[in-house]
PDB file of N, CA and C in Angstrom:
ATOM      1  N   UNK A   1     112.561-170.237  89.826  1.00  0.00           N
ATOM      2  CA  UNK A   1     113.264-169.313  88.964  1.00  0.00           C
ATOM      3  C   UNK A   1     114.053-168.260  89.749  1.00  0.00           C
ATOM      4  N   UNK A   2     114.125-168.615  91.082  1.00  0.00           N
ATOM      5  CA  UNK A   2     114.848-167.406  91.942  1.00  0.00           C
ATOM      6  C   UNK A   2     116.574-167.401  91.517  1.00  0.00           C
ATOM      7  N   UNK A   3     116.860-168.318  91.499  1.00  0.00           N
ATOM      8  CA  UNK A   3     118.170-168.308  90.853  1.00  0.00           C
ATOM      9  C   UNK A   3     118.714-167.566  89.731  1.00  0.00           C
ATOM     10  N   UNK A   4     118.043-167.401  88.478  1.00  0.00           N
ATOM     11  CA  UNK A   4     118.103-166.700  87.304  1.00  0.00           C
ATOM     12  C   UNK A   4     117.706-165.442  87.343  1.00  0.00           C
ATOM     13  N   UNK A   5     116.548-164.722  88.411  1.00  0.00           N
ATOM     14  CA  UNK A   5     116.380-163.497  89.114  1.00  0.00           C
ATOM     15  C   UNK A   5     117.808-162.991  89.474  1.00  0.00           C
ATOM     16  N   UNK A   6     117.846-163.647  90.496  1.00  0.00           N
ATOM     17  CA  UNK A   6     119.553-163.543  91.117  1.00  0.00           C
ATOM     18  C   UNK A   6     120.751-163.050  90.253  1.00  0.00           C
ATOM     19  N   UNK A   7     120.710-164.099  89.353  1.00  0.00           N
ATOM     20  CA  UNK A   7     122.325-164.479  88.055  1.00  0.00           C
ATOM     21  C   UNK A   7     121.307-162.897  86.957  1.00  0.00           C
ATOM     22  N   UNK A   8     120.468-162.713  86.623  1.00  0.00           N
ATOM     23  CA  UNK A   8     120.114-161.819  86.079  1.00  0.00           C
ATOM     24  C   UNK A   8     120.419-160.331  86.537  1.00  0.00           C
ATOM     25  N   UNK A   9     120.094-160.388  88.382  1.00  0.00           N
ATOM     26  CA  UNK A   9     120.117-159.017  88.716  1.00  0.00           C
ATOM     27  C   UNK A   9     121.846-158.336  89.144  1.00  0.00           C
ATOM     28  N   UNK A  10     122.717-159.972  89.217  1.00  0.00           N
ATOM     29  CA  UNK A  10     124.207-159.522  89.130  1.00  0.00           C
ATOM     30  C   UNK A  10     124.594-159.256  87.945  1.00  0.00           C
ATOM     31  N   UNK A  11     124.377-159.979  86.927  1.00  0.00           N
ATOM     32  CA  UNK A  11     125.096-159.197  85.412  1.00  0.00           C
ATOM     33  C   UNK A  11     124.453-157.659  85.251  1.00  0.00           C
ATOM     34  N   UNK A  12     123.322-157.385  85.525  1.00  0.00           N
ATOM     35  CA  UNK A  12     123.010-156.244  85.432  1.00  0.00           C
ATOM     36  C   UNK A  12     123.732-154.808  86.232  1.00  0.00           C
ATOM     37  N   UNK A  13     124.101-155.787  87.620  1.00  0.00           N
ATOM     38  CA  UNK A  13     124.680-154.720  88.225  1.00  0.00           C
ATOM     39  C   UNK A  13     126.708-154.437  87.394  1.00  0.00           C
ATOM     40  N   UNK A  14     127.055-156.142  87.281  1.00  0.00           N
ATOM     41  CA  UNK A  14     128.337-156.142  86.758  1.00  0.00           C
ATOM     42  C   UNK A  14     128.292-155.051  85.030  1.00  0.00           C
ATOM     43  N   UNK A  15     127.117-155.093  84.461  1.00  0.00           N
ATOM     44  CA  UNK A  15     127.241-154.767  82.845  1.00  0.00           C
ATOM     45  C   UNK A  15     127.102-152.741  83.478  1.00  0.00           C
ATOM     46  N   UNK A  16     125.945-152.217  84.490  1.00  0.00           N
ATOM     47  CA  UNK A  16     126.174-151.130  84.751  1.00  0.00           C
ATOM     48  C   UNK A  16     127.708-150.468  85.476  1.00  0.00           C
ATOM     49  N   UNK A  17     128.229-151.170  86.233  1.00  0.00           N
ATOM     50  CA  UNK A  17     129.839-150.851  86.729  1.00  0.00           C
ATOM     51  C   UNK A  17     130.909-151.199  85.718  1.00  0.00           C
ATOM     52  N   UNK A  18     130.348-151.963  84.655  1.00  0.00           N
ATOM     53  CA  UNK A  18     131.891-152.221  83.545  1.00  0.00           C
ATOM     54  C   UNK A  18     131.711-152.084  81.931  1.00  0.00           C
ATOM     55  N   UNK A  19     130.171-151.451  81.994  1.00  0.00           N
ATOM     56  CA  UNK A  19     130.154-151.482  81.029  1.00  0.00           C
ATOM     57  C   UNK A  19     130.659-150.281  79.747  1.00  0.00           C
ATOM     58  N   UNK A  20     131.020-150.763  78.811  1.00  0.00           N
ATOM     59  CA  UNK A  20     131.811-150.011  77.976  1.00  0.00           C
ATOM     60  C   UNK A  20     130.936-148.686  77.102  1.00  0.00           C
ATOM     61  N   UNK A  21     131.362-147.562  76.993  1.00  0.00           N
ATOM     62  CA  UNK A  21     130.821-146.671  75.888  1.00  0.00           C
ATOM     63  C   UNK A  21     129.022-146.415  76.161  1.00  0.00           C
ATOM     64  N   UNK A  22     128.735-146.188  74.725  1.00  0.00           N
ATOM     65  CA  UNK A  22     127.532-145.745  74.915  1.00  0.00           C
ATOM     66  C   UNK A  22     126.279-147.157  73.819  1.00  0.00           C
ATOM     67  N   UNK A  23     125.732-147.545  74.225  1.00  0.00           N
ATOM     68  CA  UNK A  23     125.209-148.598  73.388  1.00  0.00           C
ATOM     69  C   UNK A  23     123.750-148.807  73.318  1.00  0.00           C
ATOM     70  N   UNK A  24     122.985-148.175  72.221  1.00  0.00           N
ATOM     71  CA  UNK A  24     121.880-148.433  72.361  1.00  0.00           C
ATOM     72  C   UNK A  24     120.833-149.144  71.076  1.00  0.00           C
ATOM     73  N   UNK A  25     120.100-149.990  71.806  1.00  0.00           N
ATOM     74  CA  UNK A  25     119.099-150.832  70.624  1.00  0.00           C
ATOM     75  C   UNK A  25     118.130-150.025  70.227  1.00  0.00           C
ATOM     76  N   UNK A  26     117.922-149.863  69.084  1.00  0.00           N
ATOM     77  CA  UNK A  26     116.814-149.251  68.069  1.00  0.00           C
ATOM     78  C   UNK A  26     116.246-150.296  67.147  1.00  0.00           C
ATOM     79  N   UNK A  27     114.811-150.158  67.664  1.00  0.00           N
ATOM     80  CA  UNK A  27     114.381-151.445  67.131  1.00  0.00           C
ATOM     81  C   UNK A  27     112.751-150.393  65.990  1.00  0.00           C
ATOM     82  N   UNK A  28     113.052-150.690  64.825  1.00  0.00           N
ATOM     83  CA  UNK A  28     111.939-150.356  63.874  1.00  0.00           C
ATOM     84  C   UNK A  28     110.773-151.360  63.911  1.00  0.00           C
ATOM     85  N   UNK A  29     109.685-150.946  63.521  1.00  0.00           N
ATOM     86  CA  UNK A  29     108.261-151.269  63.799  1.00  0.00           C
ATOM     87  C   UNK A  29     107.384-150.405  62.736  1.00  0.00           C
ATOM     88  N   UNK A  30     107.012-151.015  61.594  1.00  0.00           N
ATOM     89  CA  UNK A  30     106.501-150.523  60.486  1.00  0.00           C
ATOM     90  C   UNK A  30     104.394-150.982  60.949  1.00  0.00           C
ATOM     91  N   UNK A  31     103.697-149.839  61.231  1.00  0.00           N
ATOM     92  CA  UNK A  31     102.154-149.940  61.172  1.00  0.00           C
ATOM     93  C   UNK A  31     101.355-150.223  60.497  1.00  0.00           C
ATOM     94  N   UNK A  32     100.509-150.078  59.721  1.00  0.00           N
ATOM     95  CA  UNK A  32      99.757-150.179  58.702  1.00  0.00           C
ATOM     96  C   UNK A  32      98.936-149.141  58.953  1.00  0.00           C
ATOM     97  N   UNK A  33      98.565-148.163  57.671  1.00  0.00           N
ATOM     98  CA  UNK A  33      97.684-146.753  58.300  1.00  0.00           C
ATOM     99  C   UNK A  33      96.443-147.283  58.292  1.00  0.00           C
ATOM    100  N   UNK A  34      95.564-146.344  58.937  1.00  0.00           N
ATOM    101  CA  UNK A  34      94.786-146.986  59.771  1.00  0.00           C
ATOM    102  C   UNK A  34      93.477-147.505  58.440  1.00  0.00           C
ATOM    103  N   UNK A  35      93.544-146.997  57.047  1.00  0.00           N
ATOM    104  CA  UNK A  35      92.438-147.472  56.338  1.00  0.00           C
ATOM    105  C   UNK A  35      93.501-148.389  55.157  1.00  0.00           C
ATOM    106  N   UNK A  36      93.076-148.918  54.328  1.00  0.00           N
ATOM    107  CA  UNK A  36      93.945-149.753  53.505  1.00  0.00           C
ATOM    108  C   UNK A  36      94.973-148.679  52.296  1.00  0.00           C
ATOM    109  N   UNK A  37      94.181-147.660  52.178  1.00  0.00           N
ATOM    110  CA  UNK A  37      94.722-146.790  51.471  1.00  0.00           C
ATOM    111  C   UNK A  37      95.979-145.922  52.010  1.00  0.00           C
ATOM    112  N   UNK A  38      95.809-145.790  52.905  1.00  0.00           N
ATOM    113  CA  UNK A  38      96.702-145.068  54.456  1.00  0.00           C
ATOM    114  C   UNK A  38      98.391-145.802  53.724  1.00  0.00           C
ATOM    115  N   UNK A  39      99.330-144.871  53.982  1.00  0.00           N
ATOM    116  CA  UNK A  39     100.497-145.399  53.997  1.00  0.00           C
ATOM    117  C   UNK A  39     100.993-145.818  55.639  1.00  0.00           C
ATOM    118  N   UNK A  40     101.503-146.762  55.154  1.00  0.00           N
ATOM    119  CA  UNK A  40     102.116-147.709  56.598  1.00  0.00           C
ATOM    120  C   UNK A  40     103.080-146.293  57.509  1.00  0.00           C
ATOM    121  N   UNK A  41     103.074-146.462  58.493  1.00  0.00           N
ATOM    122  CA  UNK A  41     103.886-145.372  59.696  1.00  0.00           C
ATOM    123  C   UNK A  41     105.535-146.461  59.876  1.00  0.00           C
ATOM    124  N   UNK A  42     105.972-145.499  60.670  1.00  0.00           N
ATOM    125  CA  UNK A  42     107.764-146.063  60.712  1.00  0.00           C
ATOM    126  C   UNK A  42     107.392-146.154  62.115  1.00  0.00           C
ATOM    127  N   UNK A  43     107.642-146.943  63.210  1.00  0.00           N
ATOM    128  CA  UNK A  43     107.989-146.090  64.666  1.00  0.00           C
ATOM    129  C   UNK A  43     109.073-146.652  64.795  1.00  0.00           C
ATOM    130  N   UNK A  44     110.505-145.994  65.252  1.00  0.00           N
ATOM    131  CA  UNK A  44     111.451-146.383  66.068  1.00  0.00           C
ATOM    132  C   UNK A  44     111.342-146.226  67.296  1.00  0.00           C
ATOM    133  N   UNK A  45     111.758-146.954  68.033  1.00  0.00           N
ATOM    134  CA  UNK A  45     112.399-147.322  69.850  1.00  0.00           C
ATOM    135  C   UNK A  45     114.003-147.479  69.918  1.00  0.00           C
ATOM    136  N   UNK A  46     113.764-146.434  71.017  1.00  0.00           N
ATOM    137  CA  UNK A  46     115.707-146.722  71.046  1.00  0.00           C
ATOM    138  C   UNK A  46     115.392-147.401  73.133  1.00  0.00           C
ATOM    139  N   UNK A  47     116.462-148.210  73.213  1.00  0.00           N
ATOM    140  CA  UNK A  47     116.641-148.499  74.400  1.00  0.00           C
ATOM    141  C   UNK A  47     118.164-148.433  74.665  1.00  0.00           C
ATOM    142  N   UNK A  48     118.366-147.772  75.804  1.00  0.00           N
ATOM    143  CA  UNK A  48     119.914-147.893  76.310  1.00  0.00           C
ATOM    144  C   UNK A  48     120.134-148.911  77.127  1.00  0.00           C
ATOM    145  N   UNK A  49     121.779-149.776  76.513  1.00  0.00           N
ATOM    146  CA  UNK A  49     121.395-150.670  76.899  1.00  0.00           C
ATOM    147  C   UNK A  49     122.867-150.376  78.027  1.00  0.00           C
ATOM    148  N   UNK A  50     123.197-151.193  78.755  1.00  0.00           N
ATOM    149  CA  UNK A  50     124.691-151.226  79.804  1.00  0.00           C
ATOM    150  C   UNK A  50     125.052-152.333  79.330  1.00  0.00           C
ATOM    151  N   UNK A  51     126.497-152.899  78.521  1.00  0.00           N
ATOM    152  CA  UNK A  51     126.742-153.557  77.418  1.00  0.00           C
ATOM    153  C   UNK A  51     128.689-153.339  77.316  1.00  0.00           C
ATOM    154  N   UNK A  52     128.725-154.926  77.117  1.00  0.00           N
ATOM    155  CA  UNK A  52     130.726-154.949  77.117  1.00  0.00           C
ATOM    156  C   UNK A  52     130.640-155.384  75.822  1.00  0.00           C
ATOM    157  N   UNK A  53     131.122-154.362  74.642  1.00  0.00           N
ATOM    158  CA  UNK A  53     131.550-154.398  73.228  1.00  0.00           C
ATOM    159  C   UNK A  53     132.703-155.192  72.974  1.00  0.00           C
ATOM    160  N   UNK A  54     133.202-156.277  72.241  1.00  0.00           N
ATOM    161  CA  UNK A  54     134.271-156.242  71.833  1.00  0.00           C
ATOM    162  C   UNK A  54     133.998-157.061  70.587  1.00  0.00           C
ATOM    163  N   UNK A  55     134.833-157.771  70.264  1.00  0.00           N
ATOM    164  CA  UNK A  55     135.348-158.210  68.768  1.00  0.00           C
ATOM    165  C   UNK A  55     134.714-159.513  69.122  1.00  0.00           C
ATOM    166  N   UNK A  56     133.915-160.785  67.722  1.00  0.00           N
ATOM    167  CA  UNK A  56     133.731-161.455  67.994  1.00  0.00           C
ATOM    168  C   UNK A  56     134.833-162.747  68.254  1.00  0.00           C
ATOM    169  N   UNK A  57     134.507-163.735  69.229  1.00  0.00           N
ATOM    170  CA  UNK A  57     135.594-164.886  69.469  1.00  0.00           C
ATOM    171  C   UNK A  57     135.312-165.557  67.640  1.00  0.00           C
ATOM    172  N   UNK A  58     136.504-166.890  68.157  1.00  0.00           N
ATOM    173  CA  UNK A  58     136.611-167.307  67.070  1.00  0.00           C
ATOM    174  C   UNK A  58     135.698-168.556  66.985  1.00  0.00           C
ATOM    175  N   UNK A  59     134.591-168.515  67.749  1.00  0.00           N
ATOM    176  CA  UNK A  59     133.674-170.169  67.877  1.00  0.00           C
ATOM    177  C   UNK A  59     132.440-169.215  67.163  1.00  0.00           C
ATOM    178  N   UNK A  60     132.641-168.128  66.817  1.00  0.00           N
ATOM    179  CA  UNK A  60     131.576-167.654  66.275  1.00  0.00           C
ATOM    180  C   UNK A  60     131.480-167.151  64.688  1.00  0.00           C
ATOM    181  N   UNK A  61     133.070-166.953  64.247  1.00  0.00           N
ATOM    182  CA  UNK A  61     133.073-166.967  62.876  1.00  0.00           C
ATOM    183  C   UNK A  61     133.409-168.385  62.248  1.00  0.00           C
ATOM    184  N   UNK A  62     132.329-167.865  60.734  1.00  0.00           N
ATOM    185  CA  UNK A  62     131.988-169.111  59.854  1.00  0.00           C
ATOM    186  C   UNK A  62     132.311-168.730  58.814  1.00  0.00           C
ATOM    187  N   UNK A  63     132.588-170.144  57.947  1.00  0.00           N
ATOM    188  CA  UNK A  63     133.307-169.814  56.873  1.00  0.00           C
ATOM    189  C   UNK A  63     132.501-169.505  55.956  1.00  0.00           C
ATOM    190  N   UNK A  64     131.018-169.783  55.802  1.00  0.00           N
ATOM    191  CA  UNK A  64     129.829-168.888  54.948  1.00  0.00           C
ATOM    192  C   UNK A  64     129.906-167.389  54.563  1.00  0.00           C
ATOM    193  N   UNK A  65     130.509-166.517  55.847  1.00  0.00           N
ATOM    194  CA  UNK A  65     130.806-165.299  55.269  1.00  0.00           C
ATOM    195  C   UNK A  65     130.095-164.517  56.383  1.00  0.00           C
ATOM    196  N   UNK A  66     128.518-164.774  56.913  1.00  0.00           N
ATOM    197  CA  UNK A  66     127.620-164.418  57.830  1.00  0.00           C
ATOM    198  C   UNK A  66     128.190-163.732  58.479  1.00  0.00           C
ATOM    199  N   UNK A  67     129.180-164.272  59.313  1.00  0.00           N
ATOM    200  CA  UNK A  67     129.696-163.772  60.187  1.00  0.00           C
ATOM    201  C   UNK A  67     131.349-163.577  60.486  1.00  0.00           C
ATOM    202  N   UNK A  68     131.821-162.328  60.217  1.00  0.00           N
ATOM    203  CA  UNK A  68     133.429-162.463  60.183  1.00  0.00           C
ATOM    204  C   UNK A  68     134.556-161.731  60.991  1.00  0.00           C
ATOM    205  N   UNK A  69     135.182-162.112  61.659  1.00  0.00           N
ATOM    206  CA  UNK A  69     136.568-161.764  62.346  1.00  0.00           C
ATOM    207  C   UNK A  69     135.976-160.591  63.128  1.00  0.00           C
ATOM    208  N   UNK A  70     135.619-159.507  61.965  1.00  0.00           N
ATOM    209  CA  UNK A  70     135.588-157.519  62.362  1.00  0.00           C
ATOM    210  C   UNK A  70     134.538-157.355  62.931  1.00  0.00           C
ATOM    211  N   UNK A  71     133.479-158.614  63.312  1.00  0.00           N
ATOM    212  CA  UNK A  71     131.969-158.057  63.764  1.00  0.00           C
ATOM    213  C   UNK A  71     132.265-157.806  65.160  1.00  0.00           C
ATOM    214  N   UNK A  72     131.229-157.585  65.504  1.00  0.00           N
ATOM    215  CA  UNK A  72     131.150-156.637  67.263  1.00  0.00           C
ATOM    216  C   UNK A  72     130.672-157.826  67.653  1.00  0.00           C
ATOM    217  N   UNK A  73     130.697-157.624  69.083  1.00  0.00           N
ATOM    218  CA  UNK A  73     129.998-158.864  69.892  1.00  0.00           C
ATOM    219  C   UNK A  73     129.564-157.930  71.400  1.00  0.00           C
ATOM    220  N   UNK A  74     128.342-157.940  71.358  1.00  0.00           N
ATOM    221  CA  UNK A  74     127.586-156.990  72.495  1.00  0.00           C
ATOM    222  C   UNK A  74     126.663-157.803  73.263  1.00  0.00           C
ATOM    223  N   UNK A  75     127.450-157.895  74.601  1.00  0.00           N
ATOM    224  CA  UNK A  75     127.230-158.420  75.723  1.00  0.00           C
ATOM    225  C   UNK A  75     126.046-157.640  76.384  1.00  0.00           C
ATOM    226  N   UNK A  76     124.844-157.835  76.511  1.00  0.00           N
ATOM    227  CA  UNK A  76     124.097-156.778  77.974  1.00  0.00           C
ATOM    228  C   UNK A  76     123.148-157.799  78.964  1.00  0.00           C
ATOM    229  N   UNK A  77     122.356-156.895  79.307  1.00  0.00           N
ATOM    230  CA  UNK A  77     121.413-157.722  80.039  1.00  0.00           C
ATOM    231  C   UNK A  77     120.097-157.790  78.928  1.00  0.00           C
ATOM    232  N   UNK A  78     119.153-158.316  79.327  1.00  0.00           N
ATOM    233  CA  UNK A  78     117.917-159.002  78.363  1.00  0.00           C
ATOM    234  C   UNK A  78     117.297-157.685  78.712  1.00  0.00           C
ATOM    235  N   UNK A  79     117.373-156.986  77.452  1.00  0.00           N
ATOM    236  CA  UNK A  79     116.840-155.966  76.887  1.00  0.00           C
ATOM    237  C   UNK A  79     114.997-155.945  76.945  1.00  0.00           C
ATOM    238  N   UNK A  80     114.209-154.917  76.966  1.00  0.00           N
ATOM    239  CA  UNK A  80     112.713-155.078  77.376  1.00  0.00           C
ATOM    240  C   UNK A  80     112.201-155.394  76.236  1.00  0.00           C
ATOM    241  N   UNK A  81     112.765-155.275  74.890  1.00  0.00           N
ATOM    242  CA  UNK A  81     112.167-156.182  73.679  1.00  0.00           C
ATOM    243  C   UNK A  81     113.401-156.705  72.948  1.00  0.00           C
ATOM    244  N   UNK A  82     113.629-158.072  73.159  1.00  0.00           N
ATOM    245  CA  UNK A  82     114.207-159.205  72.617  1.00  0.00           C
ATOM    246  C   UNK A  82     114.853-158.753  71.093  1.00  0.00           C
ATOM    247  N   UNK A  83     116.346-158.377  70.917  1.00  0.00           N
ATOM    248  CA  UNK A  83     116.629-157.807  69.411  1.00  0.00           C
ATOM    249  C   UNK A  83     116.186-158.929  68.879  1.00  0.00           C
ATOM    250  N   UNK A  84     116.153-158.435  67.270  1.00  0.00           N
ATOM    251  CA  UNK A  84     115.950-159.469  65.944  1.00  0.00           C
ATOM    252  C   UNK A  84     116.948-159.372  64.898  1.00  0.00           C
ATOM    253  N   UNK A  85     117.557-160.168  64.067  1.00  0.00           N
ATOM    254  CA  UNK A  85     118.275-159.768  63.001  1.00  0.00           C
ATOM    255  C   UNK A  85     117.797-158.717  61.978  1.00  0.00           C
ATOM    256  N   UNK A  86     118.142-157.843  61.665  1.00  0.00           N
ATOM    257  CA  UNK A  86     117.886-156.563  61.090  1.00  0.00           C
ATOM    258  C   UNK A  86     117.642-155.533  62.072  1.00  0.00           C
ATOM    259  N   UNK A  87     117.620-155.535  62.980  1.00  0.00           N
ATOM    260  CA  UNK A  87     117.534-154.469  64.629  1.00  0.00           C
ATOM    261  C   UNK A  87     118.719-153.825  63.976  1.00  0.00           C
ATOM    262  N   UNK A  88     118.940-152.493  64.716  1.00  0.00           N
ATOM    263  CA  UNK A  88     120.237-152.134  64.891  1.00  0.00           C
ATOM    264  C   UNK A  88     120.826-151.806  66.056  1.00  0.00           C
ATOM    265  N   UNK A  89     121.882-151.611  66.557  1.00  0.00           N
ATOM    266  CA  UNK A  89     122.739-151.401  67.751  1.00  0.00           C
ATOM    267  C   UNK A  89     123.541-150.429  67.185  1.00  0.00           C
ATOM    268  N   UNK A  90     123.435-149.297  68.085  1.00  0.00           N
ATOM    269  CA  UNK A  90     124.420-148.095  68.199  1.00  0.00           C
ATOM    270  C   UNK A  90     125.743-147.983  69.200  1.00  0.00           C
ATOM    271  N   UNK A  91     126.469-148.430  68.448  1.00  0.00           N
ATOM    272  CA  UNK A  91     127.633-148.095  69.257  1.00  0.00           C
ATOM    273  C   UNK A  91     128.832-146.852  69.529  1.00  0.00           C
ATOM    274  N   UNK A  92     128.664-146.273  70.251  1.00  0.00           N
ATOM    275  CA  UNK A  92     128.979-144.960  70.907  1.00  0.00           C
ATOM    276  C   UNK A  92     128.486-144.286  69.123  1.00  0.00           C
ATOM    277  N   UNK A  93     127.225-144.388  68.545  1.00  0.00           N
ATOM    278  CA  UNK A  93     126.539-143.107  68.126  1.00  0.00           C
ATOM    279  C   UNK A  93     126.748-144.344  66.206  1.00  0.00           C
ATOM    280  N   UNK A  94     127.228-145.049  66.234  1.00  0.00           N
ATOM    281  CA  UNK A  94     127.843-145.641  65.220  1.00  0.00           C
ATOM    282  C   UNK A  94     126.489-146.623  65.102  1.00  0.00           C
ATOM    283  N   UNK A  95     125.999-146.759  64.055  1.00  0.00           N
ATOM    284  CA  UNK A  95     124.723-147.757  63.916  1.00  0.00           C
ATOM    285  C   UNK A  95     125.358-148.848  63.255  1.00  0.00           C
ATOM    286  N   UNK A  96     124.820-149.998  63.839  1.00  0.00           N
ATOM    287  CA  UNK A  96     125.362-151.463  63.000  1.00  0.00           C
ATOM    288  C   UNK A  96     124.240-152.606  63.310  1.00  0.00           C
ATOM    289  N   UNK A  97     124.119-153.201  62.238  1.00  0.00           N
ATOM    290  CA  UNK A  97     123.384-153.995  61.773  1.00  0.00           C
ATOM    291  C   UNK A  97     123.138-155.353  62.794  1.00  0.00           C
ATOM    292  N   UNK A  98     122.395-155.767  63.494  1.00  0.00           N
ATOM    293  CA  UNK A  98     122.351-157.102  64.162  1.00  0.00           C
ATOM    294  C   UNK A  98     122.376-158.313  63.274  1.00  0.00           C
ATOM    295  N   UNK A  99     123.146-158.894  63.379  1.00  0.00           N
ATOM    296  CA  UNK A  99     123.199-160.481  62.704  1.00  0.00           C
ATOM    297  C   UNK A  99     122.638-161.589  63.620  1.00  0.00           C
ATOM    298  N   UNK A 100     122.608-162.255  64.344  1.00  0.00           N
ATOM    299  CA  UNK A 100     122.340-162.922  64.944  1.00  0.00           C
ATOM    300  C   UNK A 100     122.483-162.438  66.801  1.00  0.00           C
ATOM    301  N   UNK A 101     121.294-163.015  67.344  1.00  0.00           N
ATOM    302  CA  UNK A 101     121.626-163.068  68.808  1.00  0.00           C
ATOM    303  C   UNK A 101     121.286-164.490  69.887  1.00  0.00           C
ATOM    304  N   UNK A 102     122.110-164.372  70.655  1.00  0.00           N
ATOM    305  CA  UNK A 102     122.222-165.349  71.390  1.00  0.00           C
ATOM    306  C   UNK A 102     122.007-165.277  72.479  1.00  0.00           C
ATOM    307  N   UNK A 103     120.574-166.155  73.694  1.00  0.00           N
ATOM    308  CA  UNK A 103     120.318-165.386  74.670  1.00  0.00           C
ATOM    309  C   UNK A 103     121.609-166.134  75.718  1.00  0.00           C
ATOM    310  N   UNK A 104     121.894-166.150  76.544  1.00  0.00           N
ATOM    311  CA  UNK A 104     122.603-166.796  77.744  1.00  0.00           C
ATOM    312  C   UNK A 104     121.713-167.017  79.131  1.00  0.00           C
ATOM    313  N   UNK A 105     122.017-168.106  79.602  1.00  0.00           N
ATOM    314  CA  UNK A 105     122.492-169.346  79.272  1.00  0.00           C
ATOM    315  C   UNK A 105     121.163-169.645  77.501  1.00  0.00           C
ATOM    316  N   UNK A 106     121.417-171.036  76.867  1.00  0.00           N
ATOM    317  CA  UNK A 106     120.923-170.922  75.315  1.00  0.00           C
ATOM    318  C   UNK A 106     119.767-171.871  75.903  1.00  0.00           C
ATOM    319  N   UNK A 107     119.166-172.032  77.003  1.00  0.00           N
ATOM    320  CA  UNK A 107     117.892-172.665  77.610  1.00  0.00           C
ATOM    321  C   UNK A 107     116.942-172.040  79.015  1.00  0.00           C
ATOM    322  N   UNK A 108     116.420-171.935  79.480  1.00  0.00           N
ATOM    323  CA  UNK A 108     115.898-171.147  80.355  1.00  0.00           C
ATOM    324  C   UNK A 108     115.958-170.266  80.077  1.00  0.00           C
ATOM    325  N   UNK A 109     115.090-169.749  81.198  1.00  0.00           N
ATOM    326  CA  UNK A 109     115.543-167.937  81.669  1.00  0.00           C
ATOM    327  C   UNK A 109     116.665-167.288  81.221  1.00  0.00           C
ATOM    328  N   UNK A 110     116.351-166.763  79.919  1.00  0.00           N
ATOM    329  CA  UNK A 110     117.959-165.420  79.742  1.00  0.00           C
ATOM    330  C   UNK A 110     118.169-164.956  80.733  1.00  0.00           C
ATOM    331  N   UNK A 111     119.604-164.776  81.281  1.00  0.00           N
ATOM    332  CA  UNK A 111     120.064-163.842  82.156  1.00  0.00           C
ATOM    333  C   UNK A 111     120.488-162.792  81.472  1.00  0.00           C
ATOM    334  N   UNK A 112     121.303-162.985  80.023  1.00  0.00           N
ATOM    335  CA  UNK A 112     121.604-161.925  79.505  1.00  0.00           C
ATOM    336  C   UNK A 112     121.782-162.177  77.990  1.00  0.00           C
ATOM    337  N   UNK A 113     122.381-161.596  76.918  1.00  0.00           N
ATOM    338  CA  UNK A 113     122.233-161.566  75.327  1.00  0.00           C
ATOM    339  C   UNK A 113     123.560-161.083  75.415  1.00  0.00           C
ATOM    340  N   UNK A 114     124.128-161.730  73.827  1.00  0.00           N
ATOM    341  CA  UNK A 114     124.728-161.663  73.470  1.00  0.00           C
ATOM    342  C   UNK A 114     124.224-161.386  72.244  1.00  0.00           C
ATOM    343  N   UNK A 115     124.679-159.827  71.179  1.00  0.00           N
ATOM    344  CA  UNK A 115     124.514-159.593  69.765  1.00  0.00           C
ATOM    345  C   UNK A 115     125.588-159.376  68.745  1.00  0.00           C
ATOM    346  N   UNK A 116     125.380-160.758  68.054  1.00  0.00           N
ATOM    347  CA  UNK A 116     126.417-160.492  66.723  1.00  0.00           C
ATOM    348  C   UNK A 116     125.899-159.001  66.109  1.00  0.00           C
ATOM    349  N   UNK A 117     126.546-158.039  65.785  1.00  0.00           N
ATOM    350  CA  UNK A 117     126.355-157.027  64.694  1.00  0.00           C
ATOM    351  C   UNK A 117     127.924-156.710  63.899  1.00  0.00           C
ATOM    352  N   UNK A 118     127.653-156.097  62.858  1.00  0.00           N
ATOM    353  CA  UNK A 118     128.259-155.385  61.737  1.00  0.00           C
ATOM    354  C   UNK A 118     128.010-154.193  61.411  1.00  0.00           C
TER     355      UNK A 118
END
C-alpha cells in the first residue's frame, strides 16, 4: 500500500497549495439520552477540509433530477470521517447539502473524495 500513502500524501500537499476558499465538513451525529426517557443529544463535528470547488462535469449530471448542472463538486483529501449523503459542506461559510460522494481512485485505498453537494 506504499504507493497510495505516496499518491495520498501528494494530493494532500497539491489540495493544501491550490486549494480554493474556505471548506469545511460538518457532519451531525444524533445520541440517544442516556435513559429511554432522556431526549436524544445533537453533536456536530466540523472538519476543515483543503479542497478545489468547482461546478459539477457533465458525466455526473442525470436526467432524474438528483443531480444538476449548478451542483458543486468538492475535490479534497479523505477526510478523518468518510462524508455521507445528508452531511453538509460549507463553502466559504455557505452550507450545502451532500448528495453523493465518490472516493478516488472508485477501488482501493482512497487517495482522495470527491463530493457532489447542493
Amino acid at each position: 500500500m506504499a504507493f497510495y500513502d505516496r499518491a495520498r500524501a501528494a494530493h494532500g500537499r497539491l489540495m493544501a497549495s491550490y486549494g480554493h476558499g474556505s471548506v469545511t465538513l460538518t457532519k451531525t451525529e444524533t445520541v440517544p439520552g442516556p435513559n429511554p426517557w432522556d431526549p436524544p443529544t445533537t453533536v456536530e463535528t466540523d472538519e476543515t477540509l483543503d479542497a478545489i470547488v468547482s461546478g459539477v462535469t457533465e458525466e455526473f449530471v442525470n436526467g432524474s433530477g438528483s443531480i444538476v448542472a449548478t451542483d458543486l463538486s468538492v475535490q479534497c483529501g479523505v477526510p478523518t470521517d468518510m462524508p455521507n449523503a445528508g452531511d453538509q459542506v460549507k463553502v466559504d461559510g455557505v452550507a450545502r447539502a451532500v448528495l453523493a460522494v465518490h472516493p478516488l481512485p472508485g477501488a482501493g485505498d482512497p487517495v482522495a473524495v470527491r463530493i457532489i453537494c447542493r
